[in-house]
PDB file of N, CA and C in Angstrom:
ATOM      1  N   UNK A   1      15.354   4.951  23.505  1.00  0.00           N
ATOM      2  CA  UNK A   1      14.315   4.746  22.519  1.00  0.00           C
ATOM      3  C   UNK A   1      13.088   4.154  23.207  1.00  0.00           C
ATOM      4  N   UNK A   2      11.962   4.655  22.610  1.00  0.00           N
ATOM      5  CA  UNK A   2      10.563   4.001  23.715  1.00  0.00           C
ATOM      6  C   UNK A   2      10.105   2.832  23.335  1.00  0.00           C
ATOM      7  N   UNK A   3      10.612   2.347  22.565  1.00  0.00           N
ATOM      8  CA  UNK A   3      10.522   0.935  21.508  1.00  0.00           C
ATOM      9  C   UNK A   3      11.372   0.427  21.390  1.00  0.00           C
ATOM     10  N   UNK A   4      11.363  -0.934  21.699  1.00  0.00           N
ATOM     11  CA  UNK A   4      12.484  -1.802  21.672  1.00  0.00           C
ATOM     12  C   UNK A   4      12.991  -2.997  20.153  1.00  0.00           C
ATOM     13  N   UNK A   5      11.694  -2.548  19.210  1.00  0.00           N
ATOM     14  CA  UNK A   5      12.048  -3.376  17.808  1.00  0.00           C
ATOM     15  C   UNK A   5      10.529  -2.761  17.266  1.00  0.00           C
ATOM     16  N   UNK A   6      11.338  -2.818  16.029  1.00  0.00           N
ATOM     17  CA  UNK A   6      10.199  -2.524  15.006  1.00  0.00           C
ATOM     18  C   UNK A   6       8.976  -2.940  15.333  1.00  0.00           C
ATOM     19  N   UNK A   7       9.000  -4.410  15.474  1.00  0.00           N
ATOM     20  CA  UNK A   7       7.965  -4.554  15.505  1.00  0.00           C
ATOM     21  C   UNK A   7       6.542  -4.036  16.873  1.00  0.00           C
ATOM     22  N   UNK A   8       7.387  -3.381  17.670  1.00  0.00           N
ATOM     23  CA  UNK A   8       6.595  -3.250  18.862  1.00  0.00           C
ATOM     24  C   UNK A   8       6.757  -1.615  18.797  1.00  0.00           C
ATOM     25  N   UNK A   9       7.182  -1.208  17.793  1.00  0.00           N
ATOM     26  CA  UNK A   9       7.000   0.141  17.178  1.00  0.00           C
ATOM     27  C   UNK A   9       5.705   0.196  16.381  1.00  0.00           C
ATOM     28  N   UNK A  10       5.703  -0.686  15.412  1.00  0.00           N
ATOM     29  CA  UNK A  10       4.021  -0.859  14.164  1.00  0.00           C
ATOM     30  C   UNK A  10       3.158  -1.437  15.349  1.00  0.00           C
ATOM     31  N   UNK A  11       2.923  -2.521  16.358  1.00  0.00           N
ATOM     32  CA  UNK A  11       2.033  -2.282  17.256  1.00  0.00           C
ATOM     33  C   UNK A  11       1.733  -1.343  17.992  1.00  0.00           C
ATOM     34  N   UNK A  12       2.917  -0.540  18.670  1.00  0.00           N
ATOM     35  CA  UNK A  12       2.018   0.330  19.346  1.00  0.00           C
ATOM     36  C   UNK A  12       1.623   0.068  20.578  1.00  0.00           C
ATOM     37  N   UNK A  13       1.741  -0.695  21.302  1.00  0.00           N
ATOM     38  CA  UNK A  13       1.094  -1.636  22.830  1.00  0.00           C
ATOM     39  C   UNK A  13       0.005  -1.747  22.334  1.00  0.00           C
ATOM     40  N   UNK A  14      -0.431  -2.647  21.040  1.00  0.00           N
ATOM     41  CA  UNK A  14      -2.121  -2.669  20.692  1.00  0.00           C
ATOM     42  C   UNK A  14      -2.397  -2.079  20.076  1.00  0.00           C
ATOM     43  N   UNK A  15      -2.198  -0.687  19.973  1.00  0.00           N
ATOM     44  CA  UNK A  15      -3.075  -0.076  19.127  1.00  0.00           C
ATOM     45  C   UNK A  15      -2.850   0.732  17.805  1.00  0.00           C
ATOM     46  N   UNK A  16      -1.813   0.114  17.531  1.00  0.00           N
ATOM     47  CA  UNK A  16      -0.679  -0.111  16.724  1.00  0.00           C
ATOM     48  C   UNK A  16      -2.234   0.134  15.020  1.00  0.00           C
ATOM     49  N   UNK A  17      -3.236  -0.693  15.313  1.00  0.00           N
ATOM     50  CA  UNK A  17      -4.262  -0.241  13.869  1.00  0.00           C
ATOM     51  C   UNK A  17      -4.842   0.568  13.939  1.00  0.00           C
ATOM     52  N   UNK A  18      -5.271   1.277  15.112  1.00  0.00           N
ATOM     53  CA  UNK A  18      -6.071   2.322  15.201  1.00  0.00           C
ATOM     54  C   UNK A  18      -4.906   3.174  14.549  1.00  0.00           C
ATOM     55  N   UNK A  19      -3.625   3.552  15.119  1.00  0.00           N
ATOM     56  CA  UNK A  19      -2.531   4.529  15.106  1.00  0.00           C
ATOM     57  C   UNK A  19      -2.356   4.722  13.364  1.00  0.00           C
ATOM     58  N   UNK A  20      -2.181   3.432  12.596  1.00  0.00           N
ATOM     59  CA  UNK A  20      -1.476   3.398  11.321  1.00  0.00           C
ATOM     60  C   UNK A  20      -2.720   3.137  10.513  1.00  0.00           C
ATOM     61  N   UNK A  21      -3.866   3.347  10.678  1.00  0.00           N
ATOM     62  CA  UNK A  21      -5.044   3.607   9.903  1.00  0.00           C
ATOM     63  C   UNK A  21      -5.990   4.676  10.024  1.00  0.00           C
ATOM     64  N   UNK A  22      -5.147   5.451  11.367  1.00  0.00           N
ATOM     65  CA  UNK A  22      -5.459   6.961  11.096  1.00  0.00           C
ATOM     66  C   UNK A  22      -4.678   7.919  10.113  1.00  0.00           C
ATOM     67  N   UNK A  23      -3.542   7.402  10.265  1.00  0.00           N
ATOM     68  CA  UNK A  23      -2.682   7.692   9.422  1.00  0.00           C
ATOM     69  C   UNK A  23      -2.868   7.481   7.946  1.00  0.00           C
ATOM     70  N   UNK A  24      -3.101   6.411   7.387  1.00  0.00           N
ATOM     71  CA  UNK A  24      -3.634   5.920   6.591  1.00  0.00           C
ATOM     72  C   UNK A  24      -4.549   6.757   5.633  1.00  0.00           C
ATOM     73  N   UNK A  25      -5.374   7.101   6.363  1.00  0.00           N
ATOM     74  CA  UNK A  25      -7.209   7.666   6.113  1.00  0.00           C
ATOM     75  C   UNK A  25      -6.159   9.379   5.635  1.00  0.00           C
ATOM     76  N   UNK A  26      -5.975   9.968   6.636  1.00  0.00           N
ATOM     77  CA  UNK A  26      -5.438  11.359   6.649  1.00  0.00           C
ATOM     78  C   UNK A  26      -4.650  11.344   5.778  1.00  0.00           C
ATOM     79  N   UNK A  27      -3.732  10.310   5.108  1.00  0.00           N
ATOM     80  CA  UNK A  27      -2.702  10.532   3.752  1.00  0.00           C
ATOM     81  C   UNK A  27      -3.561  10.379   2.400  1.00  0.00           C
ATOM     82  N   UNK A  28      -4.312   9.383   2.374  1.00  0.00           N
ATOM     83  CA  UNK A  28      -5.502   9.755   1.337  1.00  0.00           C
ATOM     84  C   UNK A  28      -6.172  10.762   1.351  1.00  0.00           C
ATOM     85  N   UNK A  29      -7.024  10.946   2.474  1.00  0.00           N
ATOM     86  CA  UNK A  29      -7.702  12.390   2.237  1.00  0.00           C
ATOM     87  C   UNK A  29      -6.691  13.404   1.841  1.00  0.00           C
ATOM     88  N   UNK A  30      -5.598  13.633   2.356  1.00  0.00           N
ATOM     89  CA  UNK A  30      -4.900  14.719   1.616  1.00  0.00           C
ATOM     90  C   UNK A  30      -4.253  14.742   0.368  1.00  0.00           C
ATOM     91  N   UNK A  31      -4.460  13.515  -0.206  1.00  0.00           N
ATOM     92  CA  UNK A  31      -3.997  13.141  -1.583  1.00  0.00           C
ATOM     93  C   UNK A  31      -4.735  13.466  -2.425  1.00  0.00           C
ATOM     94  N   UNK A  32      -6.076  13.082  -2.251  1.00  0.00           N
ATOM     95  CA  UNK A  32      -7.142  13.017  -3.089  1.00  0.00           C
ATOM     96  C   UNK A  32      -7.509  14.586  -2.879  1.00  0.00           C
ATOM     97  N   UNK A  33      -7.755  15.448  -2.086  1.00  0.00           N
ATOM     98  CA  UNK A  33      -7.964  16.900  -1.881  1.00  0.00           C
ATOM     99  C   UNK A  33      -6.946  17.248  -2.740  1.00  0.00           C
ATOM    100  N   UNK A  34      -5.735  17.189  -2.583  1.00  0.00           N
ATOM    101  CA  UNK A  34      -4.126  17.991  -3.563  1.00  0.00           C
ATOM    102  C   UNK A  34      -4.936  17.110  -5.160  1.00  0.00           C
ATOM    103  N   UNK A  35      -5.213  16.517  -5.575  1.00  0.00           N
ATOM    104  CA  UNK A  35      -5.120  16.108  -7.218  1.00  0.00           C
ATOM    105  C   UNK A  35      -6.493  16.901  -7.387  1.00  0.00           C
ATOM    106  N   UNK A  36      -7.651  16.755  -6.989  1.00  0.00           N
ATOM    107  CA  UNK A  36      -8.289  17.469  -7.193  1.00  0.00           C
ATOM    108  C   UNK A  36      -7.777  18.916  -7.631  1.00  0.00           C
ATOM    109  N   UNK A  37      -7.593  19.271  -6.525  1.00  0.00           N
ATOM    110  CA  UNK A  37      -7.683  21.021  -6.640  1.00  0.00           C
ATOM    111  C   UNK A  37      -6.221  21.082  -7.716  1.00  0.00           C
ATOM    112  N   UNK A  38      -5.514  20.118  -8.125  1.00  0.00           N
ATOM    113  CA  UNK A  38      -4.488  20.812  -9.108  1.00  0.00           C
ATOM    114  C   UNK A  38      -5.367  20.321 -10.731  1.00  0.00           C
ATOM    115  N   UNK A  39      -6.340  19.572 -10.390  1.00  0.00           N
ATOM    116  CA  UNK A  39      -7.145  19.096 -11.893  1.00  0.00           C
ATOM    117  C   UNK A  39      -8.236  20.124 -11.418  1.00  0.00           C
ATOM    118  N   UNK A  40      -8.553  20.347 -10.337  1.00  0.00           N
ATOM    119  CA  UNK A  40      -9.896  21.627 -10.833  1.00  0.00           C
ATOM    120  C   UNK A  40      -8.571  23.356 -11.406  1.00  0.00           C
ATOM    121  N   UNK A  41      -7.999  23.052 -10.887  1.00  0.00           N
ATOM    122  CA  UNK A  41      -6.647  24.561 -10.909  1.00  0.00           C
ATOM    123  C   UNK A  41      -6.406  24.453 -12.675  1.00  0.00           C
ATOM    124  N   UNK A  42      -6.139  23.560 -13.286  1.00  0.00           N
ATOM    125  CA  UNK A  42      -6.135  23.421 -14.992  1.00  0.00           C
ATOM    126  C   UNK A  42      -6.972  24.093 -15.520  1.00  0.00           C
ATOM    127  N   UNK A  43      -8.536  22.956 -15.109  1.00  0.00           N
ATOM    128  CA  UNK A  43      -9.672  23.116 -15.630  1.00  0.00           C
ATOM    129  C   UNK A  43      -9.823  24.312 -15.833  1.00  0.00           C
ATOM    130  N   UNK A  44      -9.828  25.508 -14.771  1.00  0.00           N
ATOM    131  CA  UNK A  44     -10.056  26.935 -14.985  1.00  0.00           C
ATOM    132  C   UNK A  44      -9.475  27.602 -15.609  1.00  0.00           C
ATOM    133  N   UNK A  45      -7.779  26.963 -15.717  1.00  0.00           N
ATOM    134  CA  UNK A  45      -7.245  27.992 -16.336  1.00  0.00           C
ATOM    135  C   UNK A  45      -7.119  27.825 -17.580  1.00  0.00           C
ATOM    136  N   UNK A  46      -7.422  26.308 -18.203  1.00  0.00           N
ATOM    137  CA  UNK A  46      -7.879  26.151 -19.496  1.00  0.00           C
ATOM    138  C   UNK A  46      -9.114  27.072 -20.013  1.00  0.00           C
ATOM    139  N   UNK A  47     -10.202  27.070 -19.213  1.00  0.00           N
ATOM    140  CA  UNK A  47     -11.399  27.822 -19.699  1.00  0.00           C
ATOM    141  C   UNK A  47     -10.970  29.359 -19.744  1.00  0.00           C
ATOM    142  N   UNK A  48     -10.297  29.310 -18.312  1.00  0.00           N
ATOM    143  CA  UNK A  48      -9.835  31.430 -18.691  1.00  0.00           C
ATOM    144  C   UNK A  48      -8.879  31.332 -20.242  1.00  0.00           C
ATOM    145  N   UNK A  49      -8.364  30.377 -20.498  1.00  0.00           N
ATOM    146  CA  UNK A  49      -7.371  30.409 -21.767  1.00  0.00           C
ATOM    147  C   UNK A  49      -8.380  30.608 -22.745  1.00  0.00           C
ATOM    148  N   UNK A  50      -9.137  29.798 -22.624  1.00  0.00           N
ATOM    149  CA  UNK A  50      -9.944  29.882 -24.131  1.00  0.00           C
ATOM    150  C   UNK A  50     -11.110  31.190 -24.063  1.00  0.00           C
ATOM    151  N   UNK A  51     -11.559  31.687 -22.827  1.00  0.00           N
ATOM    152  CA  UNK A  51     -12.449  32.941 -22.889  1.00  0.00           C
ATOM    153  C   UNK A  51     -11.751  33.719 -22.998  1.00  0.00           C
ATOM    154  N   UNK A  52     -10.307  33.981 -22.896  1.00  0.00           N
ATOM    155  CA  UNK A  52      -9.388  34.945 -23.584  1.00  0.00           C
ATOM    156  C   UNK A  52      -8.889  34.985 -24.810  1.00  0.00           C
ATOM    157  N   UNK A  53      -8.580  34.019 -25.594  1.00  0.00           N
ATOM    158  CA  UNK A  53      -8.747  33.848 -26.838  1.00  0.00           C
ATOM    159  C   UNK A  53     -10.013  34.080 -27.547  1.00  0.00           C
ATOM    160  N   UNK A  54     -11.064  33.990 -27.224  1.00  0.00           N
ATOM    161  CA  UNK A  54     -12.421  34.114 -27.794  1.00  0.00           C
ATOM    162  C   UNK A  54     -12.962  35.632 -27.756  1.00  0.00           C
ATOM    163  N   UNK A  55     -12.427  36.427 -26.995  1.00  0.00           N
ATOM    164  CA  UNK A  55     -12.146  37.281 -26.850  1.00  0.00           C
ATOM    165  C   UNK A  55     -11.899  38.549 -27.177  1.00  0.00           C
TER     166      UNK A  55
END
């Protein structure tokens, strides 16, 4: 194992914040991109629902 305890696993030799706040950043951004596009993915298909009913 290249780590000898957790804790010198979450450091990292140092750089242990750069490592787990890139991480960090990249799990939000892909969170917030996925809810979006499944609340813009509704939105449309609510409106195609109702311009097909209107129809």
């Amino acid at each position: 194992m290249a780590f000898d305890s957790l804790t010198a696993f979450l450091a990292m030799g140092n750089y242990g914040a750069y490592v787990w706040s890139a991480y960090g950043i990249s799990f939000v951004a892909i969170a917030v991109i996925t809810l979006r596009s499944v609340l813009k993915g509704r939105k449309v298909r609510a409106e195609l629902r109702q311009r097909y009913l209107r129809d």
